[in-house]
C-alpha atoms as a PDB file:
ATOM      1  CA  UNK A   1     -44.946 -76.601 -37.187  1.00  0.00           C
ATOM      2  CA  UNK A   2     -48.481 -74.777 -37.070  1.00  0.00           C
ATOM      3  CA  UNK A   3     -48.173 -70.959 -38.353  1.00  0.00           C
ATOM      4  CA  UNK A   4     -48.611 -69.511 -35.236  1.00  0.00           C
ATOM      5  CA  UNK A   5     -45.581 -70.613 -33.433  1.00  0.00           C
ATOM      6  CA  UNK A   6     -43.478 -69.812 -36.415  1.00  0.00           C
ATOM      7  CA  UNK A   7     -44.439 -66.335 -35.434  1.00  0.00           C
ATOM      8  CA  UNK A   8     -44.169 -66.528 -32.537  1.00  0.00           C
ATOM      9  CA  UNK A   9     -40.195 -67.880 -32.530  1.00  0.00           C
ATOM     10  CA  UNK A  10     -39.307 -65.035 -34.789  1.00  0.00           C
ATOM     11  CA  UNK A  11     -40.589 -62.750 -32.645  1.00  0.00           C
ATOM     12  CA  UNK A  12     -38.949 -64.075 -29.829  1.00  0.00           C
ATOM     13  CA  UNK A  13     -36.038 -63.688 -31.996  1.00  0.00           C
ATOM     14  CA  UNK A  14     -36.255 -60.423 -33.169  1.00  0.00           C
ATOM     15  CA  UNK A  15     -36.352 -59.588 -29.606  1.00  0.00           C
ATOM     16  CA  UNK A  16     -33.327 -61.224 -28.411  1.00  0.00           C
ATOM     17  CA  UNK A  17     -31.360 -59.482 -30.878  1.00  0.00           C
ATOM     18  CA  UNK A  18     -32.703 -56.086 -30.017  1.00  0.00           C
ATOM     19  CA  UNK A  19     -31.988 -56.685 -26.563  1.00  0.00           C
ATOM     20  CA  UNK A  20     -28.234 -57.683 -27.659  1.00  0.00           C
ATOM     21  CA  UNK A  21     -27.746 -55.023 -29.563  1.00  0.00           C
ATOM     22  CA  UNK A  22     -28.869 -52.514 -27.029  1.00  0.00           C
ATOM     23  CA  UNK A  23     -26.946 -54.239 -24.780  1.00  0.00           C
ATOM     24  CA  UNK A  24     -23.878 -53.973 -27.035  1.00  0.00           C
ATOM     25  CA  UNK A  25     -24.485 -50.222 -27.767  1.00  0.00           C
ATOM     26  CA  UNK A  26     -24.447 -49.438 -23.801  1.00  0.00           C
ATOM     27  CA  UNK A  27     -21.134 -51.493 -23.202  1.00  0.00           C
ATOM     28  CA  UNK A  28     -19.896 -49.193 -26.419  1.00  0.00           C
ATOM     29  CA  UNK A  29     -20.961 -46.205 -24.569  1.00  0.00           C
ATOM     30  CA  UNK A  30     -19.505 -47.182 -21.651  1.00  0.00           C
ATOM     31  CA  UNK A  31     -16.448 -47.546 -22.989  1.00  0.00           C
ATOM     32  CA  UNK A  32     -15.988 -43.700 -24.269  1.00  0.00           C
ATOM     33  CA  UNK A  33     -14.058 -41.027 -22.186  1.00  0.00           C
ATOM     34  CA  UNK A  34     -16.253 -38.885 -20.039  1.00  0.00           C
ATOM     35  CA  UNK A  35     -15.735 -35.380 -20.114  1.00  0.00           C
ATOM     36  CA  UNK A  36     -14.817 -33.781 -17.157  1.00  0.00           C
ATOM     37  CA  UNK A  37     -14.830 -29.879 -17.555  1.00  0.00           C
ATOM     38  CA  UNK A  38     -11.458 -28.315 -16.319  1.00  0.00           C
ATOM     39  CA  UNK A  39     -11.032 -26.806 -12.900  1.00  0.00           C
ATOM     40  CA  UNK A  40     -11.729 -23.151 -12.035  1.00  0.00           C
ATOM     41  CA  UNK A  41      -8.918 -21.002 -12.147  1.00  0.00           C
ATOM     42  CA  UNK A  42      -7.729 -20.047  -8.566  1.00  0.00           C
ATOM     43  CA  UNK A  43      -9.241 -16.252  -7.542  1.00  0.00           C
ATOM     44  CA  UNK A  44      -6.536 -14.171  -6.464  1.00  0.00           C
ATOM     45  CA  UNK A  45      -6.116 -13.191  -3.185  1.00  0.00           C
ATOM     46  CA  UNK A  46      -4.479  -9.917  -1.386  1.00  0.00           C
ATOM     47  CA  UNK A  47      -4.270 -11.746   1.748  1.00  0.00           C
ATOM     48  CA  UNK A  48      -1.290 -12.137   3.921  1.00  0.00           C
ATOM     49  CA  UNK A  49       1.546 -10.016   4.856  1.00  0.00           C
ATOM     50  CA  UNK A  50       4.127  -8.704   2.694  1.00  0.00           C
ATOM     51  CA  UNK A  51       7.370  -6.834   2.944  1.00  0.00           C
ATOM     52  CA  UNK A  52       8.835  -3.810   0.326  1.00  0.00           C
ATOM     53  CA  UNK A  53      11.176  -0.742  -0.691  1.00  0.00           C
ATOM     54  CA  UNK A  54      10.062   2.229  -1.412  1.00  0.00           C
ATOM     55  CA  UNK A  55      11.268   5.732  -2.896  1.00  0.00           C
ATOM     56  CA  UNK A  56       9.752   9.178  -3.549  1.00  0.00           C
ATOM     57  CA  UNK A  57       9.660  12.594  -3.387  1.00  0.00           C
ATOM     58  CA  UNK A  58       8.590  14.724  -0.274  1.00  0.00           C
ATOM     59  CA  UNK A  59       7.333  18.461  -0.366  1.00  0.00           C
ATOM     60  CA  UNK A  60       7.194  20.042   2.427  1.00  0.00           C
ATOM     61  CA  UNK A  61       5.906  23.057   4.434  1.00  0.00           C
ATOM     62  CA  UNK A  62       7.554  24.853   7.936  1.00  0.00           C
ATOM     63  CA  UNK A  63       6.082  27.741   9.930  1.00  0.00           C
ATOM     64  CA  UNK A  64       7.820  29.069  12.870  1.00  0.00           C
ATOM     65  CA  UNK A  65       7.262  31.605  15.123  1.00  0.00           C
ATOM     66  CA  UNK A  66       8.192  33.034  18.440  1.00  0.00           C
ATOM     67  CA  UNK A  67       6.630  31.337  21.320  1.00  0.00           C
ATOM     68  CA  UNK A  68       6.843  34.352  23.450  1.00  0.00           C
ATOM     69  CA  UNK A  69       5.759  36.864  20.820  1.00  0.00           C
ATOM     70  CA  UNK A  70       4.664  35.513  17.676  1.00  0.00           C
ATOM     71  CA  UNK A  71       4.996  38.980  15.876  1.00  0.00           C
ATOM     72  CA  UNK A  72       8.759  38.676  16.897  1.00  0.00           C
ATOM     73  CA  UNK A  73       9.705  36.386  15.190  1.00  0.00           C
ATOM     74  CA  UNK A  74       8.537  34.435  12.204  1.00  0.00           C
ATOM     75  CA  UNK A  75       9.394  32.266   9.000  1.00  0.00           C
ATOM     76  CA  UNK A  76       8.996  30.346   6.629  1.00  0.00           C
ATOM     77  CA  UNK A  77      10.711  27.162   5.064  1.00  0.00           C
ATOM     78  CA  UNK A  78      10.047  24.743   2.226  1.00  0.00           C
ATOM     79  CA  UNK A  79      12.019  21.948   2.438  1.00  0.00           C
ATOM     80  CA  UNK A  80      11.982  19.028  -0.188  1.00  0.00           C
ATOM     81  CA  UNK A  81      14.314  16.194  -1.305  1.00  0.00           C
ATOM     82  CA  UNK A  82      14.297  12.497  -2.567  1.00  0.00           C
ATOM     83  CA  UNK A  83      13.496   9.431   0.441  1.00  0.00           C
ATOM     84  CA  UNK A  84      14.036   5.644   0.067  1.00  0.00           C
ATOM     85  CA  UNK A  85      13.026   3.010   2.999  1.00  0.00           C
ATOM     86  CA  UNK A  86      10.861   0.019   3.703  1.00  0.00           C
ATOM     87  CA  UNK A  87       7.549  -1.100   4.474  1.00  0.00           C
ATOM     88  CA  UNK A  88       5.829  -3.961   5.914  1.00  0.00           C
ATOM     89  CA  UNK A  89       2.137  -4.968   6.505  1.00  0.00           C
ATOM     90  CA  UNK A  90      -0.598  -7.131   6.230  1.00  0.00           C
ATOM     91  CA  UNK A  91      -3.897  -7.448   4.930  1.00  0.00           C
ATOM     92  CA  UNK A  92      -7.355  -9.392   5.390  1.00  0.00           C
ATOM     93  CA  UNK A  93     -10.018  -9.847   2.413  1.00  0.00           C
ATOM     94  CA  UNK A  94     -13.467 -10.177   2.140  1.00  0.00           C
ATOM     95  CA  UNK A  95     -14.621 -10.358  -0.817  1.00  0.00           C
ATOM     96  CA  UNK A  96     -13.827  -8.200  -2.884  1.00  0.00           C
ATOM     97  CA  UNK A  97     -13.518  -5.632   0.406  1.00  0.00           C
ATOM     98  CA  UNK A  98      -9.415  -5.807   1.380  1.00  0.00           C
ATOM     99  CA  UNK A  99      -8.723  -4.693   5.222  1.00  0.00           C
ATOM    100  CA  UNK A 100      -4.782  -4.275   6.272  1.00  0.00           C
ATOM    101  CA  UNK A 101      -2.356  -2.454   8.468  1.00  0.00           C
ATOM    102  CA  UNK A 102       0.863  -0.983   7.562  1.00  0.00           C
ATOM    103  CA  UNK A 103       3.954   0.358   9.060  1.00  0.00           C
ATOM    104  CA  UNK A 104       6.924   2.258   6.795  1.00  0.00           C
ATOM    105  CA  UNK A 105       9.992   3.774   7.554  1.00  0.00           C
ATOM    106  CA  UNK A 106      11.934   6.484   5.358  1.00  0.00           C
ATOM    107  CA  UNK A 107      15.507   8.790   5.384  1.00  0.00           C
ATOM    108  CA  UNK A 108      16.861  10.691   2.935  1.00  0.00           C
ATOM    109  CA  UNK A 109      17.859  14.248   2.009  1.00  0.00           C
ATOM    110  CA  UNK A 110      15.111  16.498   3.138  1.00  0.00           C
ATOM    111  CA  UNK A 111      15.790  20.370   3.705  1.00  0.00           C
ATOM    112  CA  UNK A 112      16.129  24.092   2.926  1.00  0.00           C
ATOM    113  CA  UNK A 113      17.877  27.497   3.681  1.00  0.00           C
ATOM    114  CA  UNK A 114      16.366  30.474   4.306  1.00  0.00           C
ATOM    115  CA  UNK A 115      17.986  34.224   5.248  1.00  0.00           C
ATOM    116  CA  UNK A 116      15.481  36.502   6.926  1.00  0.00           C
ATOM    117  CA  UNK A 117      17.604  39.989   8.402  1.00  0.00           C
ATOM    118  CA  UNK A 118      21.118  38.980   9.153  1.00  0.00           C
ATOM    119  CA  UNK A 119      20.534  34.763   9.584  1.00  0.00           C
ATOM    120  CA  UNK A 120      20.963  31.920   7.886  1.00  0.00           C
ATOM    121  CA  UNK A 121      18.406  29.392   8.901  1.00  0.00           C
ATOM    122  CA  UNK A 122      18.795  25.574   7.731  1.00  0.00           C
ATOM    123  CA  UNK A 123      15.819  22.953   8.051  1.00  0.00           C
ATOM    124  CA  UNK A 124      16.292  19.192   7.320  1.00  0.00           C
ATOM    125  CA  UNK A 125      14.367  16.213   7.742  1.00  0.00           C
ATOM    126  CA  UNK A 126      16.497  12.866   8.631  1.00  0.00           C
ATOM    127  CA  UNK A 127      13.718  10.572   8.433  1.00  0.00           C
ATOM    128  CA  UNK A 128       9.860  10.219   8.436  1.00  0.00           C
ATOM    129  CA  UNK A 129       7.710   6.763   9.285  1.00  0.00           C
ATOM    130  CA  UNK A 130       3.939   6.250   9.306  1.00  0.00           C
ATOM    131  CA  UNK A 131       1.998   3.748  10.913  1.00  0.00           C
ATOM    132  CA  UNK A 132      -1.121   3.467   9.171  1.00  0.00           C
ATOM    133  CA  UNK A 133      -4.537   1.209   8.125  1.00  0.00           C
ATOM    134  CA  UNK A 134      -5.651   0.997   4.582  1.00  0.00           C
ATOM    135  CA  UNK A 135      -8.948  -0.085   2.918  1.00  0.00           C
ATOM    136  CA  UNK A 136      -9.395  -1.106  -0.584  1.00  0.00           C
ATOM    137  CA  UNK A 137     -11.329  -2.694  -3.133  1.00  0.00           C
ATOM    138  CA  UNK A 138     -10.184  -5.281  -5.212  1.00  0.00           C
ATOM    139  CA  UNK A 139      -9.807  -6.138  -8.520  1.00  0.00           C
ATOM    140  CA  UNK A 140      -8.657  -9.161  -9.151  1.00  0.00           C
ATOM    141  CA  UNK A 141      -4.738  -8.711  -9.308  1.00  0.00           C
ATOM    142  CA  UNK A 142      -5.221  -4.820  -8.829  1.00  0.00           C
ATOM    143  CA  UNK A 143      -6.249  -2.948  -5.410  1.00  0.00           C
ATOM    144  CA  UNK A 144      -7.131   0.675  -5.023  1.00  0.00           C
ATOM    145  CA  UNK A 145      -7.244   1.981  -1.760  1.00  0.00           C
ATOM    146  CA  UNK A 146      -7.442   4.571   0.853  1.00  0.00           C
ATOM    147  CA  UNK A 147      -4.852   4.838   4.144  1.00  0.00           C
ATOM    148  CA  UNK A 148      -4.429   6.722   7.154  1.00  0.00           C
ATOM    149  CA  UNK A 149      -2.711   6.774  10.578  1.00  0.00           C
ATOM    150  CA  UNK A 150       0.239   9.052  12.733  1.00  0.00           C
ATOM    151  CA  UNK A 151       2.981   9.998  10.954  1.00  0.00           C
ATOM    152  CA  UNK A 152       6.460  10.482  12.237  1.00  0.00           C
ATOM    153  CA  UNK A 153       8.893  12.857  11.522  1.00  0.00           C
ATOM    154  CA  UNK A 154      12.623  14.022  12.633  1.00  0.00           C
ATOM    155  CA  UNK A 155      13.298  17.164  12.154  1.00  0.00           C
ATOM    156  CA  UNK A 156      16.429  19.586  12.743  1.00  0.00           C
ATOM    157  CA  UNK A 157      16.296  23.653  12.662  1.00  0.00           C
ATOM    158  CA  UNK A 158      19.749  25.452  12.718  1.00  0.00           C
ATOM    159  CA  UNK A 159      20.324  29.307  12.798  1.00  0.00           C
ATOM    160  CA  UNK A 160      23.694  31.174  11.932  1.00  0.00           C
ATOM    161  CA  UNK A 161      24.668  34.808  12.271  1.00  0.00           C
ATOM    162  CA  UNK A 162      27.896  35.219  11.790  1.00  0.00           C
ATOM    163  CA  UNK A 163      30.208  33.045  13.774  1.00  0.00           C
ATOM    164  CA  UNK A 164      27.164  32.190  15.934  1.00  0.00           C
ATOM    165  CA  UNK A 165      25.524  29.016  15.460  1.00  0.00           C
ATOM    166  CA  UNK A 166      23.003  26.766  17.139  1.00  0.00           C
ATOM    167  CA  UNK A 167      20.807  24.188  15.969  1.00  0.00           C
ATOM    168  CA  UNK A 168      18.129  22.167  17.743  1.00  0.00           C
ATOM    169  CA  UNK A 169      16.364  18.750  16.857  1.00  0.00           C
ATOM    170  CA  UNK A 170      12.757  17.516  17.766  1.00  0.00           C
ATOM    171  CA  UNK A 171      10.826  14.362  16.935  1.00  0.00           C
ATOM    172  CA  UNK A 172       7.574  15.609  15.109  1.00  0.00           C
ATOM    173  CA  UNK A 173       3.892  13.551  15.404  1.00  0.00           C
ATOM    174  CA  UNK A 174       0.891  14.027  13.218  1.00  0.00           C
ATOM    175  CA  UNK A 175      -1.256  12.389  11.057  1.00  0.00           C
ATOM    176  CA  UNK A 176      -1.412  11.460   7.778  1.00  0.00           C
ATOM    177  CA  UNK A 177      -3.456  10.501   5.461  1.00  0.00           C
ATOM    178  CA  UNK A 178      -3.577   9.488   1.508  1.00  0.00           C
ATOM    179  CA  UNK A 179      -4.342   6.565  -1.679  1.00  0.00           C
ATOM    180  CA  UNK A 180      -3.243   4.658  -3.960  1.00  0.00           C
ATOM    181  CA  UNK A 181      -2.956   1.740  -6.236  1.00  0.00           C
ATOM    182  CA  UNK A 182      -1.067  -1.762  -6.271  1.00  0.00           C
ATOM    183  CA  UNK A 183      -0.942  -4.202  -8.478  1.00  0.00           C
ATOM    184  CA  UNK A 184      -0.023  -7.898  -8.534  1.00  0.00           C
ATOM    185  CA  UNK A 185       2.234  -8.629 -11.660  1.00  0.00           C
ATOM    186  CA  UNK A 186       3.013 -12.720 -10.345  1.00  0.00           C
ATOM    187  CA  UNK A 187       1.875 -14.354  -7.131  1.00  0.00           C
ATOM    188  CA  UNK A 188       4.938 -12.904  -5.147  1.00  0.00           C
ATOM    189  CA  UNK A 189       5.828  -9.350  -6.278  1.00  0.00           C
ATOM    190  CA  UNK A 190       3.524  -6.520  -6.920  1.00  0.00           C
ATOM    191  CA  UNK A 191       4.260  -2.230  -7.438  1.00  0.00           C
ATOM    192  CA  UNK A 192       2.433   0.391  -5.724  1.00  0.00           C
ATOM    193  CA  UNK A 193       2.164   3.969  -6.452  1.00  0.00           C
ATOM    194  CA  UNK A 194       0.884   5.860  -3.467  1.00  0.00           C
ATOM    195  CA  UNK A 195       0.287   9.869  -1.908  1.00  0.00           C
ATOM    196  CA  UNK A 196      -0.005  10.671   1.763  1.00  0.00           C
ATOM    197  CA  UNK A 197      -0.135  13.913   3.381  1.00  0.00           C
ATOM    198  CA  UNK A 198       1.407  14.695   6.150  1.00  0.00           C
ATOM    199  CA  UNK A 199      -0.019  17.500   9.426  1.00  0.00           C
ATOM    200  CA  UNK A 200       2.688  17.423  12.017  1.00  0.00           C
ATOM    201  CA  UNK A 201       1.977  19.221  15.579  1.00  0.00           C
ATOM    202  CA  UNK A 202       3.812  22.076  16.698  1.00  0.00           C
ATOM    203  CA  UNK A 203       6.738  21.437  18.593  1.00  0.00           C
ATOM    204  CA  UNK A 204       9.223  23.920  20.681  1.00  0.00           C
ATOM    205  CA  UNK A 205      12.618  24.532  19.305  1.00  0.00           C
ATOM    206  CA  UNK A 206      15.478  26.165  21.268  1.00  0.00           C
ATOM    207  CA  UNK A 207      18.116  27.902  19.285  1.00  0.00           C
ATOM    208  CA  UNK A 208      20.445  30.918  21.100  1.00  0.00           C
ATOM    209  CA  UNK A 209      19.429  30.167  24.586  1.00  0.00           C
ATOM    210  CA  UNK A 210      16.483  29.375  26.828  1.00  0.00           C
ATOM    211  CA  UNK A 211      15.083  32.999  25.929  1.00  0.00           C
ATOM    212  CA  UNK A 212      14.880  31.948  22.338  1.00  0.00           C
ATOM    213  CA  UNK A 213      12.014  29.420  21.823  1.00  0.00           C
ATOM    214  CA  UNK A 214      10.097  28.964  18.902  1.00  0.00           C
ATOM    215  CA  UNK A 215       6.910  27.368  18.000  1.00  0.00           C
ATOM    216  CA  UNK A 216       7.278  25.249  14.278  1.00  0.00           C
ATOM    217  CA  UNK A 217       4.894  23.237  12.500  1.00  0.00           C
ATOM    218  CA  UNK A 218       5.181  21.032   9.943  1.00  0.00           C
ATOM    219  CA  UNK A 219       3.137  19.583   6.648  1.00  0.00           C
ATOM    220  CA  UNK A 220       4.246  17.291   3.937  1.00  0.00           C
ATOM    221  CA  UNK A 221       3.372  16.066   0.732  1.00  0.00           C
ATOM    222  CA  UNK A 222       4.935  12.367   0.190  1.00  0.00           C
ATOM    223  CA  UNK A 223       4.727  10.953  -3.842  1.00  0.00           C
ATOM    224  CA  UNK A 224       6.048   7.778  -4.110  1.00  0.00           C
ATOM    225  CA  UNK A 225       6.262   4.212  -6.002  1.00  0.00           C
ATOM    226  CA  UNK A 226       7.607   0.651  -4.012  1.00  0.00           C
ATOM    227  CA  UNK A 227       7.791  -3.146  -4.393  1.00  0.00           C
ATOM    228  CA  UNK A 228       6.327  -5.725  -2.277  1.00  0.00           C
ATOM    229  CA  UNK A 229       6.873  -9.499  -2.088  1.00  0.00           C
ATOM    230  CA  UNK A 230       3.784 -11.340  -0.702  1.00  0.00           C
ATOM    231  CA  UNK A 231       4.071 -14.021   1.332  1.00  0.00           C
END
């Protein structure tokens, strides 16, 4: 066998085996696990409707006067007391941007006694409900936010003087308007802590007879904290 095709076989065979052990190396490679990176964690998401309790603390304000003469008759009440009730709403998000309605409904022990001259006059407030929008901004599991909407109100004026005693009721409307702050402790219960005032239009009360009409407006300041479940 001549030199050159000595050579020239082990070349040849050099370059077999560098071919099989590429070849080898690949099907080594191919074996390994592939990473795949994890998948990314769900973003949370305020919307959806959602139903709660509530309870808080109202402070209120009541000016009456006489309709007929307003320098006849006049005064001033400050009722206040503890409410509990429910709420329900919904809400839409946009990015970070969280749109929603809301409607609430609250009773409790609202009131306050006043004695001007010879009366006794007694103010309480059976129950109270808003119907409102809110707008908020989002923070991941936390939302702050602005609301407003009419406000409802029940409210009940009674005078005494001496055996004597009347009382009339009237259904108050206003507007109202507030903020707050919720937050989502698991997927399906979060707290809120929330303010709203309260501007309630005058309304005509009757006590002693036709000839004794009064003209009473209302305001109210409503603190309060609640749980929602979201559904």
């Amino acid at each position: 066998m001549t030199p050159s095709l000595t050579c020239k076989s082990a070349a040849a065979a050099f370059g077999l085996c560098l071919l099989a052990g590429m070849a080898h190396t690949s099907a080594e490679a191919a074996d390994l696990p592939v990473y795949v990176p994890p998948p990314p964690a769900p973003v949370w998401s305020w919307a959806g409707p959602y139903l709660g309790l509530h309870v808080g603390a109202v402070d209120g304000d009541i000016s009456a006067r006489g309709e007929e003469d307003p320098e006849d008759f006049e005064l001033k009440l400050d009722p206040n007391g503890i409410v509990g009730g429910v709420q329900a709403g919904y809400n839409f998000q946009f990015d970070s941007i969280v749109l929603g309605v809301e409607g609430d409904f609250s009773f409790g022990d609202v009131d306050d006694v006043a004695y001007p001259a010879d009366f006794r006059f007694e103010t309480q407030i059976d129950w109270m409900a808003t119907i409102r929008g809110r707008v908020g901004w989002a923070m991941d599991r936390t939302l702050f936010y602005a609301t407003g909407g009419a406000a409802f109100a029940d409210m009940e004026l009674k005078a005494s003087e001496g055996p004597f005693t009347d009382k009339d009721t009237q259904t108050m409307f206003g507007w109202t308007v507030g903020g707050g702050v919720e937050h989502a402790f698991t997927d399906y219960l979060s707290f809120k802590a929330e303010y709203l005032y309260a501007d309630f239009n005058k309304e005509t009360f009757t006590l002693g007879g036709e000839d004794e009409r009064g003209r009473a407006d209302l305001q109210t300041h409503t603190f309060r904290v609640g749980v929602n479940w979201l559904f």
